[in-house]
Protein backbone atom coordinates (compact mmCIF):
# COMPACT_ATOMS: atom_id res chain seq x y z
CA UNK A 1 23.25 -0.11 14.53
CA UNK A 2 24.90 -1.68 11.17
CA UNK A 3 25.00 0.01 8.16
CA UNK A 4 22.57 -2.66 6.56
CA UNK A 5 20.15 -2.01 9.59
CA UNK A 6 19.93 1.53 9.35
CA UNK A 7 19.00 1.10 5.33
CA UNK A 8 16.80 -1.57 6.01
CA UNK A 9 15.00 1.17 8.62
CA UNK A 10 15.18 3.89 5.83
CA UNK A 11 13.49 1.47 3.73
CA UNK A 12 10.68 0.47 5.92
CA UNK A 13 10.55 4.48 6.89
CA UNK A 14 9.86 4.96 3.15
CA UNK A 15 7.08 2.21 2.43
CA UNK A 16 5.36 3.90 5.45
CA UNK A 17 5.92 6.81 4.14
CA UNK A 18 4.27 6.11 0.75
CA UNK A 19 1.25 5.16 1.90
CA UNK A 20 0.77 7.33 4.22
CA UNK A 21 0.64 10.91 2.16
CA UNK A 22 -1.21 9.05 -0.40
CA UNK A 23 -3.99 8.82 1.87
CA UNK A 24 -3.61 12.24 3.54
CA UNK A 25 -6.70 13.69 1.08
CA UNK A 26 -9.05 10.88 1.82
CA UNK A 27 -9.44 11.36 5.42
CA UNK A 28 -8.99 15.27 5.48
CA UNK A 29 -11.77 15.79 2.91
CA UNK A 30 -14.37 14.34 5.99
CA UNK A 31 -13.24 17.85 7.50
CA UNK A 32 -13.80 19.84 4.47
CA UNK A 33 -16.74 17.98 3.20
CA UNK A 34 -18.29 19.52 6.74
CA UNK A 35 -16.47 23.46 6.19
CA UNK A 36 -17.67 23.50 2.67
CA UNK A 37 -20.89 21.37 2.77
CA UNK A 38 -20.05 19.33 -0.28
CA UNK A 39 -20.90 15.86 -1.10
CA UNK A 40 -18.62 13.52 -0.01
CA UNK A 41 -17.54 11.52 -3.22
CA UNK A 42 -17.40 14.88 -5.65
CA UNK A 43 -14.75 16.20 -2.74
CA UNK A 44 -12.92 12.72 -3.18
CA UNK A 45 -12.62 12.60 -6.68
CA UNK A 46 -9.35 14.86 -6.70
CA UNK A 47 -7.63 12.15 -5.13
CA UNK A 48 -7.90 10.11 -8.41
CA UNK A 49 -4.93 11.87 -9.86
CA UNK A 50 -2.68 10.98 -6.76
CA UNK A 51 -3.98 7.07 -7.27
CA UNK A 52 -3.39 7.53 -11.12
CA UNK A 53 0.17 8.90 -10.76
CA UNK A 54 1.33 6.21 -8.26
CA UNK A 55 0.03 3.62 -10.40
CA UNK A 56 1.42 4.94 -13.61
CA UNK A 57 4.74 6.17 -12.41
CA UNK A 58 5.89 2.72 -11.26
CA UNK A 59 6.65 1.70 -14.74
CA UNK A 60 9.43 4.55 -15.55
CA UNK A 61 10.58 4.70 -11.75
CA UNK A 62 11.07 0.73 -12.15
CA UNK A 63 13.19 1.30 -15.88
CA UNK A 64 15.27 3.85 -13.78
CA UNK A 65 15.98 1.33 -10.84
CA UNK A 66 17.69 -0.80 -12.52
CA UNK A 67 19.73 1.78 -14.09
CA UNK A 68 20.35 4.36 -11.31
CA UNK A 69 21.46 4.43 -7.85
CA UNK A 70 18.42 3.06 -5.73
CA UNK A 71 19.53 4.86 -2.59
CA UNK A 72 19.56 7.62 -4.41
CA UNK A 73 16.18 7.67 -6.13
CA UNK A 74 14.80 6.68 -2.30
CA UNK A 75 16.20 9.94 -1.13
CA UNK A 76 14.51 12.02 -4.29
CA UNK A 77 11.28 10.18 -2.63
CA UNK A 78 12.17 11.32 0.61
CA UNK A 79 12.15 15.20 -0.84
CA UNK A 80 9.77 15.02 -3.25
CA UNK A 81 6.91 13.75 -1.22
CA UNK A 82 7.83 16.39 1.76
CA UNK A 83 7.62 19.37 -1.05
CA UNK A 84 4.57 17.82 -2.62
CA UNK A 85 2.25 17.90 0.32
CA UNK A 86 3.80 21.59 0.89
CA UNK A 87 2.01 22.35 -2.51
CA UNK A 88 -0.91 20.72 -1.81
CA UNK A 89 -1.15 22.13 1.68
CA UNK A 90 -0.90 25.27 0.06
CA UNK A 91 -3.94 25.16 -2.83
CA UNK A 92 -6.96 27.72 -3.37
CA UNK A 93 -8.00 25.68 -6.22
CA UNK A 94 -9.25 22.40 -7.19
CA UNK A 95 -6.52 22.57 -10.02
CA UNK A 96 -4.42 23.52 -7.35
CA UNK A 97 -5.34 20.67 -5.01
CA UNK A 98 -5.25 18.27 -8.30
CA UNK A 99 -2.06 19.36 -9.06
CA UNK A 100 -0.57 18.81 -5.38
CA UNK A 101 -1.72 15.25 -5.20
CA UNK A 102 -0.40 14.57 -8.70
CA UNK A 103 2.63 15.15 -7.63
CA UNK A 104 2.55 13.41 -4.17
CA UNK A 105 1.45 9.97 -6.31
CA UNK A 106 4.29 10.49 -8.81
CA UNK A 107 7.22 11.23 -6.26
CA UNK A 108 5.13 8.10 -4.08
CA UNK A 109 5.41 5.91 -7.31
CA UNK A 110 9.52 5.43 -6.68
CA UNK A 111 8.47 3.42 -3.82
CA UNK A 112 7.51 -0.01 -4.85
CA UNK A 113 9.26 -1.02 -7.80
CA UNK A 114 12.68 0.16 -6.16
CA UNK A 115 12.22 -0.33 -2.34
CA UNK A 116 10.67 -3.80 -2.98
CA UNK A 117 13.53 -4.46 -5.05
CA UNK A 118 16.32 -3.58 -2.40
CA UNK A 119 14.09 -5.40 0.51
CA UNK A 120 14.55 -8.51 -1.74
CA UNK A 121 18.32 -7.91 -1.66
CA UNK A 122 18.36 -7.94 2.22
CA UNK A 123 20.10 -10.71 3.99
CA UNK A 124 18.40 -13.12 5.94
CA UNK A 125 14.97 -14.52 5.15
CA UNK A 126 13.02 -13.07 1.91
CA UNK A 127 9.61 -14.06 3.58
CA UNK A 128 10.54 -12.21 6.80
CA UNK A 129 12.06 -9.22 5.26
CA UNK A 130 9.05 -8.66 2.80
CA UNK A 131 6.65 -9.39 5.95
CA UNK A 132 8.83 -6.70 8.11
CA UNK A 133 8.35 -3.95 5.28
CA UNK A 134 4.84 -5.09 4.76
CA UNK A 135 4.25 -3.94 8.36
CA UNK A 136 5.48 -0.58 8.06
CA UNK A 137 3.83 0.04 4.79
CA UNK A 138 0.21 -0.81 7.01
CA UNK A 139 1.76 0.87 9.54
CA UNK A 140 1.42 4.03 7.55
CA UNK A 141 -2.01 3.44 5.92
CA UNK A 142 -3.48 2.96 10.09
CA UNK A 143 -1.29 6.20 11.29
CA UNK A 144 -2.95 8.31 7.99
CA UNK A 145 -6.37 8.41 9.52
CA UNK A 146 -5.51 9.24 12.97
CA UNK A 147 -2.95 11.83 12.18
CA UNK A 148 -4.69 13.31 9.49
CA UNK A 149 -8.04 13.65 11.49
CA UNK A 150 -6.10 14.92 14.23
CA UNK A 151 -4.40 17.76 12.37
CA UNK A 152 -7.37 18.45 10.40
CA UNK A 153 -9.28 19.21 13.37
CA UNK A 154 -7.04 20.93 15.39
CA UNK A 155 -4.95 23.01 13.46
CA UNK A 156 -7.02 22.84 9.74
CA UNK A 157 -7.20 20.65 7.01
CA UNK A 158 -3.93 22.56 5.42
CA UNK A 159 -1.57 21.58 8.56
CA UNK A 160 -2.67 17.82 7.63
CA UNK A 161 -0.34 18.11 4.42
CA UNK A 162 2.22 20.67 6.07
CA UNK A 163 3.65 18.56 9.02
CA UNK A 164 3.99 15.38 7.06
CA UNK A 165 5.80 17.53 4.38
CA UNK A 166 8.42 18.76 6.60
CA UNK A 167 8.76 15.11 8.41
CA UNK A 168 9.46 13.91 5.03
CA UNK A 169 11.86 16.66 3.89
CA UNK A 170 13.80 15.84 7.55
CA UNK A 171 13.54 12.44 6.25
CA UNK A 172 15.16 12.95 3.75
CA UNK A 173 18.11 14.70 4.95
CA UNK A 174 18.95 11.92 7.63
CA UNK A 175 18.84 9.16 4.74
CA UNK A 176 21.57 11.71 2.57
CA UNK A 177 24.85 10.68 4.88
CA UNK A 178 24.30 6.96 4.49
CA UNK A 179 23.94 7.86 0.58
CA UNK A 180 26.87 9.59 0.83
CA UNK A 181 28.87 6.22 2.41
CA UNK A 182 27.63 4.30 -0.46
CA UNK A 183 25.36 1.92 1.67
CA UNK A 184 24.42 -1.26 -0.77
CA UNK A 185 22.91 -4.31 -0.37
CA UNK A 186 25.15 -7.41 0.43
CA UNK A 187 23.18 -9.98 -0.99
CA UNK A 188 20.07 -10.85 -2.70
CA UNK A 189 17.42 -13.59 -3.11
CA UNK A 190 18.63 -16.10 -5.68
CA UNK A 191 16.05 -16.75 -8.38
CA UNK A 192 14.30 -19.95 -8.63
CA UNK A 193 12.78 -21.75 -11.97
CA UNK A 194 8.76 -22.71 -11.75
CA UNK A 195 8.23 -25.40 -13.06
CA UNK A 196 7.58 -25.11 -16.85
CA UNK A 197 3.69 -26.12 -16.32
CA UNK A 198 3.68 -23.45 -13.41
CA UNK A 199 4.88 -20.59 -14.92
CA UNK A 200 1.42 -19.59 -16.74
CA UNK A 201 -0.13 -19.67 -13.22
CA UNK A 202 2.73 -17.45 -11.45
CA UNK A 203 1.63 -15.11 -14.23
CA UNK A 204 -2.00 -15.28 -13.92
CA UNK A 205 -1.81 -14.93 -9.95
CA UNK A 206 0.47 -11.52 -10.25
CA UNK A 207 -1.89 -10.40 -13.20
CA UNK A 208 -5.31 -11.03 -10.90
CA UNK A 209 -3.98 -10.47 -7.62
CA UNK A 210 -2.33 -7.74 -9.03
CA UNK A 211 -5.53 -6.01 -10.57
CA UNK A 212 -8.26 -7.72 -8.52
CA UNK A 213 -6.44 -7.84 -4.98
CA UNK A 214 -5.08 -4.42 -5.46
CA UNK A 215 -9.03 -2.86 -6.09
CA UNK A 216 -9.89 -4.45 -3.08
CA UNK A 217 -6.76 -3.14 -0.94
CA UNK A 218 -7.24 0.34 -2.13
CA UNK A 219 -10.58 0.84 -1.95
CA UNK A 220 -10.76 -0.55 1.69
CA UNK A 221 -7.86 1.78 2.63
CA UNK A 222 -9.44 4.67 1.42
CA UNK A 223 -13.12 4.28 2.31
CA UNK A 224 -12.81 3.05 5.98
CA UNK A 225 -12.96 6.04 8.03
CA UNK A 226 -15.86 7.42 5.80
CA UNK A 227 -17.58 3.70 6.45
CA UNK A 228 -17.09 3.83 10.43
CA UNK A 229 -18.27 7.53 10.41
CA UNK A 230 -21.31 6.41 8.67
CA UNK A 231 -21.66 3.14 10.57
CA UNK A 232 -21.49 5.03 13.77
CA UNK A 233 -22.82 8.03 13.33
CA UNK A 234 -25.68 7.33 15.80
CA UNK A 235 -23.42 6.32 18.64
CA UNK A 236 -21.80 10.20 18.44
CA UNK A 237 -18.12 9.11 16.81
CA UNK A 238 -17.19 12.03 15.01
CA UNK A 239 -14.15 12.54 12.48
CA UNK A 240 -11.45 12.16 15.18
CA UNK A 241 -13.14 9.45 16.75
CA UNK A 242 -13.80 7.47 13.29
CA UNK A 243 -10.14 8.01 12.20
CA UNK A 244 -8.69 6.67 15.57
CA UNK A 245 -10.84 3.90 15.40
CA UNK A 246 -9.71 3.04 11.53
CA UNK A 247 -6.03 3.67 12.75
CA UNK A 248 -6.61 1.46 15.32
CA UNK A 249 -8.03 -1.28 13.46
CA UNK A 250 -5.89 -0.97 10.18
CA UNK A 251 -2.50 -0.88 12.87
CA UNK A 252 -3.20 -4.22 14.50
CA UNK A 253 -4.34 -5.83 10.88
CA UNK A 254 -0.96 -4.83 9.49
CA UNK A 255 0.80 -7.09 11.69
CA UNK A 256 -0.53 -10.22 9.95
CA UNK A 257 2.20 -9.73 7.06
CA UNK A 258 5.02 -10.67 9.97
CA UNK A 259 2.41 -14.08 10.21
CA UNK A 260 2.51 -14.40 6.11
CA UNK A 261 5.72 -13.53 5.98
CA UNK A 262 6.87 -16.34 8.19
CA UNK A 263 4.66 -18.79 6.58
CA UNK A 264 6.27 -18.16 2.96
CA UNK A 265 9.55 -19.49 4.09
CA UNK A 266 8.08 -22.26 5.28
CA UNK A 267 5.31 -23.40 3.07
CA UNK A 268 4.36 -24.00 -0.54
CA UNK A 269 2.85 -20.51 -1.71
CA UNK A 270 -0.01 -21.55 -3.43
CA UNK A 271 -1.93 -22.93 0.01
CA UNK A 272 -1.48 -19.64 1.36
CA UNK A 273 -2.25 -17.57 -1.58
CA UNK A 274 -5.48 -19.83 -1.73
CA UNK A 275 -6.49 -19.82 1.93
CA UNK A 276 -6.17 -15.78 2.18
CA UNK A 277 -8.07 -15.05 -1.03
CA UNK A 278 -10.66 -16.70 -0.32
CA UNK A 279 -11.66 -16.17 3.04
CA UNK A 280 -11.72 -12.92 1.62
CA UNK A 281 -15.21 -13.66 -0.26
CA UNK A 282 -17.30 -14.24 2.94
CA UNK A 283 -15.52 -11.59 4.83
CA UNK A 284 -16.24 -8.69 2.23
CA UNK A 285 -19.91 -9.61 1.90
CA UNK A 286 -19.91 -9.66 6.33
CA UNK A 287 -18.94 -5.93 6.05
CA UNK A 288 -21.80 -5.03 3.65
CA UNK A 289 -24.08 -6.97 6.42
CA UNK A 290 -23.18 -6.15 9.15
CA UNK A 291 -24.46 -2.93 11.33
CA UNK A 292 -22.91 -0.57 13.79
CA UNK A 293 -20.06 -1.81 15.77
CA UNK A 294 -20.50 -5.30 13.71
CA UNK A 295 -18.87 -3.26 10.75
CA UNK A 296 -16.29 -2.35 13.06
CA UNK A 297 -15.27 -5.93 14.13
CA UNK A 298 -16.11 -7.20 10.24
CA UNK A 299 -13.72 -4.55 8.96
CA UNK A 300 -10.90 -5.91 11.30
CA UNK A 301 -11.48 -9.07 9.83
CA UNK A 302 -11.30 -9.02 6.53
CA UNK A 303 -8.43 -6.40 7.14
CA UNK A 304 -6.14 -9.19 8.28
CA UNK A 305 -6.38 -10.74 4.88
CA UNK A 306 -6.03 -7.76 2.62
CA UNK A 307 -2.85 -6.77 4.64
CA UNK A 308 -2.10 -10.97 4.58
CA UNK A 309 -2.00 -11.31 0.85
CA UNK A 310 0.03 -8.43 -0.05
CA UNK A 311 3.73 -10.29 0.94
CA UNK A 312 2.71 -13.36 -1.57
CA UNK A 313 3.37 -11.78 -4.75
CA UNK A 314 6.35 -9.88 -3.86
CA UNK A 315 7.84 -12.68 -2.56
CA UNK A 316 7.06 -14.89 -6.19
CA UNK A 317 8.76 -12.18 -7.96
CA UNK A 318 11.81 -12.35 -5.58
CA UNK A 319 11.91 -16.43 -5.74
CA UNK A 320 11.48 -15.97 -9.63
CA UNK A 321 13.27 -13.27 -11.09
CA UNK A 322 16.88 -12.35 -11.53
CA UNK A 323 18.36 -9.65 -9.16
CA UNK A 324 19.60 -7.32 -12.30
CA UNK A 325 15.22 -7.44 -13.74
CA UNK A 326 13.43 -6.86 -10.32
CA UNK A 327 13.13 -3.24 -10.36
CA UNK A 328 11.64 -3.66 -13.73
CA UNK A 329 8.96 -7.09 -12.48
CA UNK A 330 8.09 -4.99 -9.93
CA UNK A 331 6.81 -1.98 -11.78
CA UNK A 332 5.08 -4.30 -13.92
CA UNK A 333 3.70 -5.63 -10.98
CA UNK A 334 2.68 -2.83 -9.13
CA UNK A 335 1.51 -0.79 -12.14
CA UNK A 336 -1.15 -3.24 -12.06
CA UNK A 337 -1.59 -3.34 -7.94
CA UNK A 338 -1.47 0.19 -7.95
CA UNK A 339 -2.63 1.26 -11.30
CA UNK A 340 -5.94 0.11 -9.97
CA UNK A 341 -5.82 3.10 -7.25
CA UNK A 342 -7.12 5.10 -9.90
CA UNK A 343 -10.68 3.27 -10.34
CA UNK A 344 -10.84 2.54 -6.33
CA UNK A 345 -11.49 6.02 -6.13
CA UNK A 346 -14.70 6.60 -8.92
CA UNK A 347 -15.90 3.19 -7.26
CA UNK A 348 -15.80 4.32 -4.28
CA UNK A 349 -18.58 8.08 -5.03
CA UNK A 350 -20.05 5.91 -7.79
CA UNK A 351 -21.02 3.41 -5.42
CA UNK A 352 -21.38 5.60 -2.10
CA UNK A 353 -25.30 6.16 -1.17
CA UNK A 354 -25.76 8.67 1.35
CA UNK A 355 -27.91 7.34 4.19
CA UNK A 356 -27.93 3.89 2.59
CA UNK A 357 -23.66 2.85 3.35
CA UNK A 358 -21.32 0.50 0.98
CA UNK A 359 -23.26 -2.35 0.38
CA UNK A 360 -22.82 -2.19 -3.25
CA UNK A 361 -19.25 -1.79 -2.88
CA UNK A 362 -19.06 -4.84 -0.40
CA UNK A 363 -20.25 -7.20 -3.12
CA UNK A 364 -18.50 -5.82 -6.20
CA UNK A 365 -14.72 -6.54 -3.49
CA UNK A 366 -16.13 -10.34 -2.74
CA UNK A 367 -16.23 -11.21 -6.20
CA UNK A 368 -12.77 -9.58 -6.51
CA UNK A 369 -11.58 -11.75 -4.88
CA UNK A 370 -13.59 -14.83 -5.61
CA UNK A 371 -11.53 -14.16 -8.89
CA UNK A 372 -8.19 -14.20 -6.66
CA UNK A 373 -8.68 -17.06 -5.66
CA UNK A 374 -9.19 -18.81 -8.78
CA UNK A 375 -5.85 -17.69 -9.90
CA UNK A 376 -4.34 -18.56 -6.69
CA UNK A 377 -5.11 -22.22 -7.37
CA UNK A 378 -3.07 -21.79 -10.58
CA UNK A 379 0.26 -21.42 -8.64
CA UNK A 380 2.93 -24.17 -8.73
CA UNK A 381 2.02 -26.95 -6.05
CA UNK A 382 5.64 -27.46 -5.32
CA UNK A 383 7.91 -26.02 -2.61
CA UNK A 384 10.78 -24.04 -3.43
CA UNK A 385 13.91 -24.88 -2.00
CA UNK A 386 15.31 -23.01 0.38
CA UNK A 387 16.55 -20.08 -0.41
CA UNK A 388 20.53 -19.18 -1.27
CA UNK A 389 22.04 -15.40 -1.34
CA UNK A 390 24.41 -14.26 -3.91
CA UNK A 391 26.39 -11.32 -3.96
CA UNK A 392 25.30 -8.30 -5.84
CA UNK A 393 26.93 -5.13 -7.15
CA UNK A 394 26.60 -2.28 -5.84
CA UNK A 395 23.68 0.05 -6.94
């Protein structure tokens, strides 16, 4: 395997990665909500400093990406996240607990503004490169409840943050060599120019899809194995079962980025941008409705979208930005995207009814994106051209 394989691997590794620890607590909470008989959305609420710190921590982590070694801050990832969950793994307290995630959301943070940044430098196509990544990144948000559920329930809720932490520390370690060899990206994305009538709609599409799109994503990524447990409760699926079932479904959604993906380098942006957000509208308010295995099946759904839409603004930033300001665009970006973590979670117990499911929360994510996809039609009607590479320093 090449050198620029084996980073582009590390990279996808660490997107998974991310989103995987940050959604360690959600799931493992649905065993300690039953050891400790506590409602579920006062146990969830510690997660809020995780979501906070990954939002927040994009901005500085993006500043230092552009200034740093990028390899290098992916490898302080690598080891922070594996002694993070450690901590957390190893709380009495809630302080404890709220300390543990703060620190898995700030060493999770590095992620996006920097990995994103060095995906865009790969060589080949930015559409299937971003849609590549994108899959991993789902691929870790569908192996979270699984995993997690599994662990919790076999070996205790503790083990659930243990064995990721010591995957990641390995991680970590395997990454340091090609560090060490000075592994850097060959080329990178040339920017493009919007038109000067379409750059106010580039900008409100990152700004809503960024806010908007990124309440939606992270409030569906957290709350689906405590929806299917709920939804199915009366057909015997337990935690295991409900966590295997949201792997499932959340693994074969995050495919649909490779679909996106290819469809970026081949058509103008704003027709998909439009087409995903809003079929998104229907498809939020068919979870609320639906029933039993229907929320199952509706859930699938509307996951292919929310995975769908998440290449599209990466992939503006890429097409629009210089090489030398991406870190920086990004954390803008995602401080937005991700900032938004924070409120998901309060959303999420404020609108929770026990015995009467998410309906609430159903409606609030349609008009979320009803607003998406007003800024979508905003975007720049044109096609780029295709894309050219240009040589880049060494970071």
């Amino acid at each position: 395997m090449s050198l620029e394989r084996r980073r582009f691997f590390f990279l996808n590794l660490g997107h998974a990665y991310t989103h995987f620890f940050l959604l360690i607590h959600p799931t493992a909470i649905l065993a300690i909500e039953r050891e400790l008989d506590r409602d579920y959305g006062d146990l969830l609420l510690p997660s809020t400093a995780a979501f906070a710190a990954f939002g927040l921590g994009t901005l500085p982590a993006g500043w230092l990406g552009d200034r740093l070694s990028r390899p290098a801050m992916l490898v302080a990832m690598f080891f922070g996240l594996g002694a993070a969950a450690i901590v957390t793994g190893l709380a009495v307290s809630t302080w404890q607990l709220v300390v543990g995630l703060l620190l898995i959301g700030s060493f999770a943070s590095i992620y996006h503004p920097v990995g994103i940044a060095m995906v865009s430098e790969t060589s080949g196509r930015l559409g299937r490169a971003l849609g590549i990544n994108g899959v991993y990144g789902n691929l870790g948000v569908a192996a979270a409840p699984l995993l997690t559920g599994v662990l919790a329930v076999t070996l205790g809720w503790r083990w659930a943050f243990f064995v990721p932490g010591g995957l990641a520390l390995l991680t970590g370690l395997c990454f340091l060599p090609l560090l060490r060899r000075g592994v850097a990206p060959s080329v990178a994305a040339a920017a493009s120019t919007p038109p000067r009538d379409g750059r106010a709609g580039v900008l409100f599409f990152l700004v809503g899809a960024g806010l908007f799109g990124g309440l939606a994503f992270h409030t569906m990524t957290i709350s689906v194995p405590k929806v299917l447990e709920d939804a199915l409760r009366q057909d015997g699926v337990g935690l295991i079962g409900a966590g295997g079932l949201a792997s499932l479904i959340l693994g074969c959604a995050a495919f649909a980025q490779i679909a996106v993906g290819w469809l970026i380098d081949r058509q103008p942006i704003r027709r998909i941008a439009l087409a995903i957000a809003g079929a998104q509208v229907p498809l939020f308010l068919l979870v609320g409705w639906a029933e039993g295995w229907g929320v199952a099946a509706a859930i699938l759904l509307v996951m292919l979208f929310v995975f769908g839409e998440i290449p599209i603004s990466d992939a503006l930033v890429a097409r629009y930005a210089a090489a030398a300001w991406r870190a920086r665009l990004y954390a803008v970006k995602y401080v937005m995207s991700l900032g938004v973590s924070a409120a998901a979670v309060p959303t999420i117990a404020l609108l929770h009814r026990p015995g009467e499911g998410f309906g609430s929360l159903f409606a609030l994510l349609a008009a979320c994106m009803a607003v998406v996809a007003v800024t979508a039609a905003l975007l720049p009607r044109h096609r780029p051209s295709g894309l050219r590479t240009e040589g880049v320093r060494a970071r």
